[in-house]
Structures are given as C-alpha cells and as structure tokens.
N, C-alpha and C. Protein backbone atom coordinates (compact mmCIF):
# COMPACT_ATOMS: atom_id res chain seq x y z
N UNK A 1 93.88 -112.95 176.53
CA UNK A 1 94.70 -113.87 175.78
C UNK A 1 95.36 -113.11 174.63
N UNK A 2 96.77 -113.42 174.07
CA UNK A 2 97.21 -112.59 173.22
C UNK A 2 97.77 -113.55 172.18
N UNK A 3 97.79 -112.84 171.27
CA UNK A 3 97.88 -114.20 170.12
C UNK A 3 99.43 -113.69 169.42
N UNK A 4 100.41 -114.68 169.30
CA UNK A 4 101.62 -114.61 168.78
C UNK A 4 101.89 -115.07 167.71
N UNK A 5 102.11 -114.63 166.60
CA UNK A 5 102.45 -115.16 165.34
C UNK A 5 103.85 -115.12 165.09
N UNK A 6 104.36 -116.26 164.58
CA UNK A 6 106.00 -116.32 164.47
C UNK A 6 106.16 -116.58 162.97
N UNK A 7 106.87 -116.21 161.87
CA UNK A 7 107.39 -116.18 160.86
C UNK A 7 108.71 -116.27 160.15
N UNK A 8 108.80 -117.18 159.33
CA UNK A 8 110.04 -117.10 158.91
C UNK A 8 110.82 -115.97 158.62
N UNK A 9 111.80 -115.55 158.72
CA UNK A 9 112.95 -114.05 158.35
C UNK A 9 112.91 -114.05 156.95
N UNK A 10 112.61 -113.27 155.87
CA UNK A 10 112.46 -112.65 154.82
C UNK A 10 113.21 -111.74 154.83
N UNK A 11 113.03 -110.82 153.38
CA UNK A 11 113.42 -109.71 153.19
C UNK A 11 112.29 -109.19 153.36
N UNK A 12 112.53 -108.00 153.75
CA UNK A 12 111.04 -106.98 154.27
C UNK A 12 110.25 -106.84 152.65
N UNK A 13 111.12 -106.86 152.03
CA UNK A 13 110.03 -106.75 150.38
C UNK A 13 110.40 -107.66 149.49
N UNK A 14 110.11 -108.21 149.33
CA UNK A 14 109.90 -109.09 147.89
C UNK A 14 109.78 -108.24 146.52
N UNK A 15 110.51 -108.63 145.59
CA UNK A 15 109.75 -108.17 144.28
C UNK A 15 108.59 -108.08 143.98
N UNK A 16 107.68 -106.79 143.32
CA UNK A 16 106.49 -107.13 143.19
C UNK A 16 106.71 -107.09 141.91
N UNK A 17 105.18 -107.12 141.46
CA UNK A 17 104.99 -107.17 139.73
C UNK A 17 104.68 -105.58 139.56
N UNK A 18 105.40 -105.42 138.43
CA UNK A 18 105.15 -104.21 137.84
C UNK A 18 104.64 -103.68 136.77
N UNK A 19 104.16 -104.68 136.18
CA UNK A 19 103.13 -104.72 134.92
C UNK A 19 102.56 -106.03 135.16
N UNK A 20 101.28 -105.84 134.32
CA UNK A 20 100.78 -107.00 134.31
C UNK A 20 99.21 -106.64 133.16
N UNK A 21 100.03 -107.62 132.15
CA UNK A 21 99.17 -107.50 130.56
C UNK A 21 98.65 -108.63 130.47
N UNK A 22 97.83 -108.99 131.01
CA UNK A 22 96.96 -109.84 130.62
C UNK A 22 95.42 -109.69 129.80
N UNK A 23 95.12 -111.30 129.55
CA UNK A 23 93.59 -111.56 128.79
C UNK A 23 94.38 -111.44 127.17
N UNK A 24 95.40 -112.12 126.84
CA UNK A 24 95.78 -111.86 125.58
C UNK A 24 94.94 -112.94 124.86
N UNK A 25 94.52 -112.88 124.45
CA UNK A 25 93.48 -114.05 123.71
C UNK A 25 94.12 -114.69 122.39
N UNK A 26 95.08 -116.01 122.39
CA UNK A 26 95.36 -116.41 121.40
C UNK A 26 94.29 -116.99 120.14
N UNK A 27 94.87 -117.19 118.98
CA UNK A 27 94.26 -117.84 118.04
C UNK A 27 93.66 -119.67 118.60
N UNK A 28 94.50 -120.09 119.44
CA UNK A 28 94.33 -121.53 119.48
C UNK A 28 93.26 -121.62 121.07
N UNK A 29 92.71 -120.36 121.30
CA UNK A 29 91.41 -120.31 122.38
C UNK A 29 92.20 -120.30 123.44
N UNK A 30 93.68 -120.32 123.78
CA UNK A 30 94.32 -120.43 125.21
C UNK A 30 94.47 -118.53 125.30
N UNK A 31 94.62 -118.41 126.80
CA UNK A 31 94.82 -117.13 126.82
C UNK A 31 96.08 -117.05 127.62
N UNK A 32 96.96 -116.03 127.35
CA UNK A 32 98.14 -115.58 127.85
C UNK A 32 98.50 -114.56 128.31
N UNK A 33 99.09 -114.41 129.78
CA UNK A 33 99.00 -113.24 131.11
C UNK A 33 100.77 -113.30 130.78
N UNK A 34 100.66 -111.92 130.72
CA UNK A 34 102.13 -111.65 130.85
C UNK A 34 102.32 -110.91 132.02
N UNK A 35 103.34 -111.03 132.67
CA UNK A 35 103.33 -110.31 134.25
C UNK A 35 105.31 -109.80 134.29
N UNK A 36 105.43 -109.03 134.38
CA UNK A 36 106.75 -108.57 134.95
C UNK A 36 107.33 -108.29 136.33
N UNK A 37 108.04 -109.11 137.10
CA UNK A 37 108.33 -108.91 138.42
C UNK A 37 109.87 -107.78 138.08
N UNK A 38 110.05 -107.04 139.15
CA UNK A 38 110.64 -105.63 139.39
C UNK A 38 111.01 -105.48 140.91
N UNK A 39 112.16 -105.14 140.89
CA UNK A 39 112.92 -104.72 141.87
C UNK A 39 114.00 -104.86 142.50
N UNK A 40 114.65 -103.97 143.48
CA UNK A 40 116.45 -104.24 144.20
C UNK A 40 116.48 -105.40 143.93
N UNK A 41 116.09 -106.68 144.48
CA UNK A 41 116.66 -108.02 144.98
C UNK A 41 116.89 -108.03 143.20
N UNK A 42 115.36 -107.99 142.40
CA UNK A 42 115.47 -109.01 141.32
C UNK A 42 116.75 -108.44 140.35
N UNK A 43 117.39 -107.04 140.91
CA UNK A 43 118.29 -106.89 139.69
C UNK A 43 119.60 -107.08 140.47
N UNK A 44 119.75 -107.81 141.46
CA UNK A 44 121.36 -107.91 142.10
C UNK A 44 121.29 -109.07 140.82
N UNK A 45 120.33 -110.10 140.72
CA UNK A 45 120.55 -111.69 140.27
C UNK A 45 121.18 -111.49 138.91
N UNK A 46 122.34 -112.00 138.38
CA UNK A 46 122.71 -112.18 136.80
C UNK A 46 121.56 -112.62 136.25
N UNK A 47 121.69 -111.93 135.23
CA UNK A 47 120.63 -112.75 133.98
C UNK A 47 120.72 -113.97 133.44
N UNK A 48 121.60 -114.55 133.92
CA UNK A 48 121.58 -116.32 133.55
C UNK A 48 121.20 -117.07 134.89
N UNK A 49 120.71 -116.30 135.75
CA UNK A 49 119.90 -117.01 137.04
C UNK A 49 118.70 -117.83 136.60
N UNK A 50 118.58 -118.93 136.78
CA UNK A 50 117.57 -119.92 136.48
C UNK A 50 116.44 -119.78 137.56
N UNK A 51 115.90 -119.10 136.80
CA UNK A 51 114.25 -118.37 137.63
C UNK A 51 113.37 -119.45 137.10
N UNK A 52 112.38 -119.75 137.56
CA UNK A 52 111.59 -120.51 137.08
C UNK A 52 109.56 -119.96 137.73
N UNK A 53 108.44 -120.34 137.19
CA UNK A 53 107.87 -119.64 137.90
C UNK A 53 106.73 -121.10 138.66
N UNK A 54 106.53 -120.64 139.51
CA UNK A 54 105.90 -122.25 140.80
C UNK A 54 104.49 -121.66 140.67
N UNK A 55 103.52 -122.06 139.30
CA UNK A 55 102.61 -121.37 139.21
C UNK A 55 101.10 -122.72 139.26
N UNK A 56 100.25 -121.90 139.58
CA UNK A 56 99.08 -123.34 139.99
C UNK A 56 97.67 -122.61 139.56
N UNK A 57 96.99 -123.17 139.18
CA UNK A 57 95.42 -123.00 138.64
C UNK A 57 94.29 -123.61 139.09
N UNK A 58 93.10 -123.14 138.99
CA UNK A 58 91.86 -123.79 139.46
C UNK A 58 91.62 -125.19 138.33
N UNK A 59 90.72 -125.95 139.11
CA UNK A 59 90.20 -126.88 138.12
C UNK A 59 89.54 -126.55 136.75
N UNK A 60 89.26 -125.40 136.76
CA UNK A 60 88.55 -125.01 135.27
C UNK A 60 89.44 -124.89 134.03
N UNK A 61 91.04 -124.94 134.47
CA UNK A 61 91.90 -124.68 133.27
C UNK A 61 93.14 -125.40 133.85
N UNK A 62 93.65 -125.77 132.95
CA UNK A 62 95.11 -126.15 132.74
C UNK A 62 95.98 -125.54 132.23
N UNK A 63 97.46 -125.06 132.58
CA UNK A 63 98.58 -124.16 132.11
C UNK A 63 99.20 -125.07 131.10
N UNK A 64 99.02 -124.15 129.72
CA UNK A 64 99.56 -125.08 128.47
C UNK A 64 101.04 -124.36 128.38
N UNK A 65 101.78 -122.99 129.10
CA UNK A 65 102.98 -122.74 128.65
C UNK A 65 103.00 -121.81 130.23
N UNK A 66 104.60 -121.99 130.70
CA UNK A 66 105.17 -121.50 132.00
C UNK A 66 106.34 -121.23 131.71
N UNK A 67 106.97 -120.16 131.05
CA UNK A 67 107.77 -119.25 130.89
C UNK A 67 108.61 -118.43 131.72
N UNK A 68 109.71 -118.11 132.23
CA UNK A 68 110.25 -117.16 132.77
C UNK A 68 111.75 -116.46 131.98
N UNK A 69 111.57 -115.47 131.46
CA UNK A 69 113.17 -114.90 131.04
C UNK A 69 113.35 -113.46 131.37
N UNK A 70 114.74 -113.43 131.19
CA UNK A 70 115.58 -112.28 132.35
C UNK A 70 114.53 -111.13 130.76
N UNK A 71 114.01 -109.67 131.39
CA UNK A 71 113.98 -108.70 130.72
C UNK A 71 114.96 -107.56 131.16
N UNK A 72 115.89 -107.48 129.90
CA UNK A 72 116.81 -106.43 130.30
C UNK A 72 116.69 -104.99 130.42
N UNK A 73 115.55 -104.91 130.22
CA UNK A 73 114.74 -103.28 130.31
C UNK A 73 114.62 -102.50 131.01
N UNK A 74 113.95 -103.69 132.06
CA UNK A 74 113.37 -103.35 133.42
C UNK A 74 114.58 -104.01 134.48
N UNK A 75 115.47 -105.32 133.95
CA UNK A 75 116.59 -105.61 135.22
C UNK A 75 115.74 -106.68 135.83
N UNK A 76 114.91 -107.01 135.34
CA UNK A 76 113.62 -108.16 136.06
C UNK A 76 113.70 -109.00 135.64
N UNK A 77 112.21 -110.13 135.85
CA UNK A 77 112.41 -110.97 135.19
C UNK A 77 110.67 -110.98 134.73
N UNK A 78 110.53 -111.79 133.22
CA UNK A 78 108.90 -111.83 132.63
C UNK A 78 108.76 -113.17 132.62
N UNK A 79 107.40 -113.08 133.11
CA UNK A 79 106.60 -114.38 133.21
C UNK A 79 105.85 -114.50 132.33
N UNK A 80 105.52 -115.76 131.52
CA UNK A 80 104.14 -116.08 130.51
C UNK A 80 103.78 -116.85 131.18
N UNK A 81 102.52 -117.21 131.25
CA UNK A 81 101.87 -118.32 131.51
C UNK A 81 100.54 -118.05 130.63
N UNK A 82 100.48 -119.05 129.95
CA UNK A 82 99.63 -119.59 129.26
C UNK A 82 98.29 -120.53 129.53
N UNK A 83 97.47 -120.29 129.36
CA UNK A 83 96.00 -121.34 129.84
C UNK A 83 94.98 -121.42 128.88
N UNK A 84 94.59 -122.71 129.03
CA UNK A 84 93.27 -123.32 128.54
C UNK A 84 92.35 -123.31 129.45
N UNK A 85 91.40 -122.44 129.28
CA UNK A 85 89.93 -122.65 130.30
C UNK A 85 89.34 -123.65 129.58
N UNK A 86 88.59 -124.71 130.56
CA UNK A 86 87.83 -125.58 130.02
C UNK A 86 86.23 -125.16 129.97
N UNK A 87 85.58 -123.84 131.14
CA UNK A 87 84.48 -123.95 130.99
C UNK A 87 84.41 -122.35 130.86
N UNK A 88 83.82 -121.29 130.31
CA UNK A 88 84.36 -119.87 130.10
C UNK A 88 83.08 -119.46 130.91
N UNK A 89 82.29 -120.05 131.32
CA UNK A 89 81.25 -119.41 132.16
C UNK A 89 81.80 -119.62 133.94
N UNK A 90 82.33 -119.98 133.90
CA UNK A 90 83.08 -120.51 135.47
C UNK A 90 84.41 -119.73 135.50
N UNK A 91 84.23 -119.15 137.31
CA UNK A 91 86.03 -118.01 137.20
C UNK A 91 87.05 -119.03 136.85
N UNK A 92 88.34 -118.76 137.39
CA UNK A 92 89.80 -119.77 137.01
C UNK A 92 90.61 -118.72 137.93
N UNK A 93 90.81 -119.32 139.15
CA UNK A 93 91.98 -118.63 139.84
C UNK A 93 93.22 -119.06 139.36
N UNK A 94 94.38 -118.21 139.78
CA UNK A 94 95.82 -118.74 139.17
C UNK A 94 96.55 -118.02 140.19
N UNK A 95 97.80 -118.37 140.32
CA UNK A 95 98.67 -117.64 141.19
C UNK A 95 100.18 -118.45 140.60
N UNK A 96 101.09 -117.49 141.05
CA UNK A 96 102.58 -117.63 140.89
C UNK A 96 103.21 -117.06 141.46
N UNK A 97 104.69 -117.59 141.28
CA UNK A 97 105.38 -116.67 141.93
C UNK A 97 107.13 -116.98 141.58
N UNK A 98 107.99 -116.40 141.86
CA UNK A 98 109.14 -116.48 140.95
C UNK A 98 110.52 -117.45 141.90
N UNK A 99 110.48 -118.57 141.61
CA UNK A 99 111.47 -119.30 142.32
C UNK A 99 112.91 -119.52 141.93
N UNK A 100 113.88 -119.94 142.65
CA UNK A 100 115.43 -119.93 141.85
C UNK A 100 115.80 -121.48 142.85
N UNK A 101 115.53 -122.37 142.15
CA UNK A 101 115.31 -123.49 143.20
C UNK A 101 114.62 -123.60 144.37
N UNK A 102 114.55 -123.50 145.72
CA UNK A 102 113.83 -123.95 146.67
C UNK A 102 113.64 -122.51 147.18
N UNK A 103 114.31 -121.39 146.93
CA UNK A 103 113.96 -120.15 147.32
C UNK A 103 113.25 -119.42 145.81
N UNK A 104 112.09 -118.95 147.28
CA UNK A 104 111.14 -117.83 146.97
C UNK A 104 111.55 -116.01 146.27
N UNK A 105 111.70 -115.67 145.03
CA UNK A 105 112.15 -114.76 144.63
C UNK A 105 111.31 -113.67 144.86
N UNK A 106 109.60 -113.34 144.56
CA UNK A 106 109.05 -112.74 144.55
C UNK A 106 107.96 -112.46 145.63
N UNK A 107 107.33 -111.89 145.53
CA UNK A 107 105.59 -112.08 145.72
C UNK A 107 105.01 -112.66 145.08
N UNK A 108 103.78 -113.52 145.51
CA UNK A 108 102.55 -114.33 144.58
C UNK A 108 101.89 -113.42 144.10
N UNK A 109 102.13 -113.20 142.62
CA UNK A 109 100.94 -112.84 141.99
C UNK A 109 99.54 -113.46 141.87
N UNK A 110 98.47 -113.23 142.08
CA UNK A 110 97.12 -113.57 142.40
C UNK A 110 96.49 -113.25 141.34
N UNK A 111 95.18 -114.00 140.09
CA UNK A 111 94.63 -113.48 139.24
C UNK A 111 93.04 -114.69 139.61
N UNK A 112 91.87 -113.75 139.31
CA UNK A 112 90.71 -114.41 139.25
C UNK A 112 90.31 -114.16 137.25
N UNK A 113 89.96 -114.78 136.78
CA UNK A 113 89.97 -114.77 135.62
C UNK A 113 88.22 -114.84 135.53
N UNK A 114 87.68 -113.72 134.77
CA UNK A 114 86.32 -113.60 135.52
C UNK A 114 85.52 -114.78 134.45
N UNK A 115 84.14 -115.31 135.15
CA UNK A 115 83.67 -115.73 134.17
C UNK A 115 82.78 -114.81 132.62
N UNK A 116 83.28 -115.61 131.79
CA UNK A 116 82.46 -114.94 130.41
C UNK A 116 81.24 -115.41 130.29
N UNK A 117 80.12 -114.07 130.78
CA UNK A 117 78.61 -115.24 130.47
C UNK A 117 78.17 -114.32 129.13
C-alpha cells in the first residue's frame, strides 16, 4: 500500500524568523518575545503592507499585546507579542505566524515557554 499526500502549492520557502529575543520580563509580570521574520518574499512587500500576526496560546496565558511593524533594517517584518502567564509552574505553548489578510506570509514560529519551578 502506498500512501499519497497532496498539498496545497506554496512557495518552496516561506520566510523564516531570524532572530528571536525572547523571555523579556516586563515590570507589569507580562513577558515579551520579540521575533523577526526575514526574507526574498518578505522584502518584495512595501512597508505599508498590513501584516498582521495570527498568533494563539495555551490555556496557561493570555496575549495582552500582538504587534507587527515593517523593520527597515532587516527589509522584514517584527513581531511583539506580549503574555500574561497565569500559572509560572505550568509550560505555555504559543505559536504565530505572519498574515496579510487570508494569506499566509511566513512560517509558524513555535515557542514552549518552560515552566518556572
């Protein structure tokens, strides 16, 4: 038996992230992951492209800030996302990824946020 997988047509690469500074530990106990997506596709887009980021969390935290603006440095674009963990002994998965309305800009960035015992 042979198994066939069929997939939607993409670009063979997606933007990946090319930094990624996280565990910033604010004053108000939320912590803030800064992530920079990088690459061909992301620098054809003008910098007034309305990127937005389609980002989701575990039950242990809620996203208090979801950020995306053009960085002219890199030709990319930077993500904040911001979170409140509710329990710091329990992980907090998160993931995102960089949308321009109903299309997919990037790769999902993936983060396990470890627990603090």
């Amino acid at each position: 038996m042979r198994r066939i997988t069929l997939t939607l047509c993409r670009p063979a690469v997606l933007p990946a992230t090319s930094s990624n500074r996280n565990l910033i530990r604010q004053p108000d106990g939320t912590i803030a992951f800064i992530v920079d997506f990088t690459g061909a596709e992301m620098k054809k887009l003008p910098a007034d492209t309305p990127v937005t980021a389609q980002a989701s969390i575990g039950d242990n935290a809620e996203i208090v800030e979801n950020t995306v603006r053009y960085n002219p440095v890199t030709k990319g674009w930077r993500m904040i996302l911001r979170v409140k963990v509710k329990d710091p002994k329990k992980t907090t998965d998160m993931r995102a990824a960089l949308v321009n309305t109903d299309q997919t800009l990037s790769e999902t960035w993936s983060y396990q946020l470890p627990a603090n015992e």
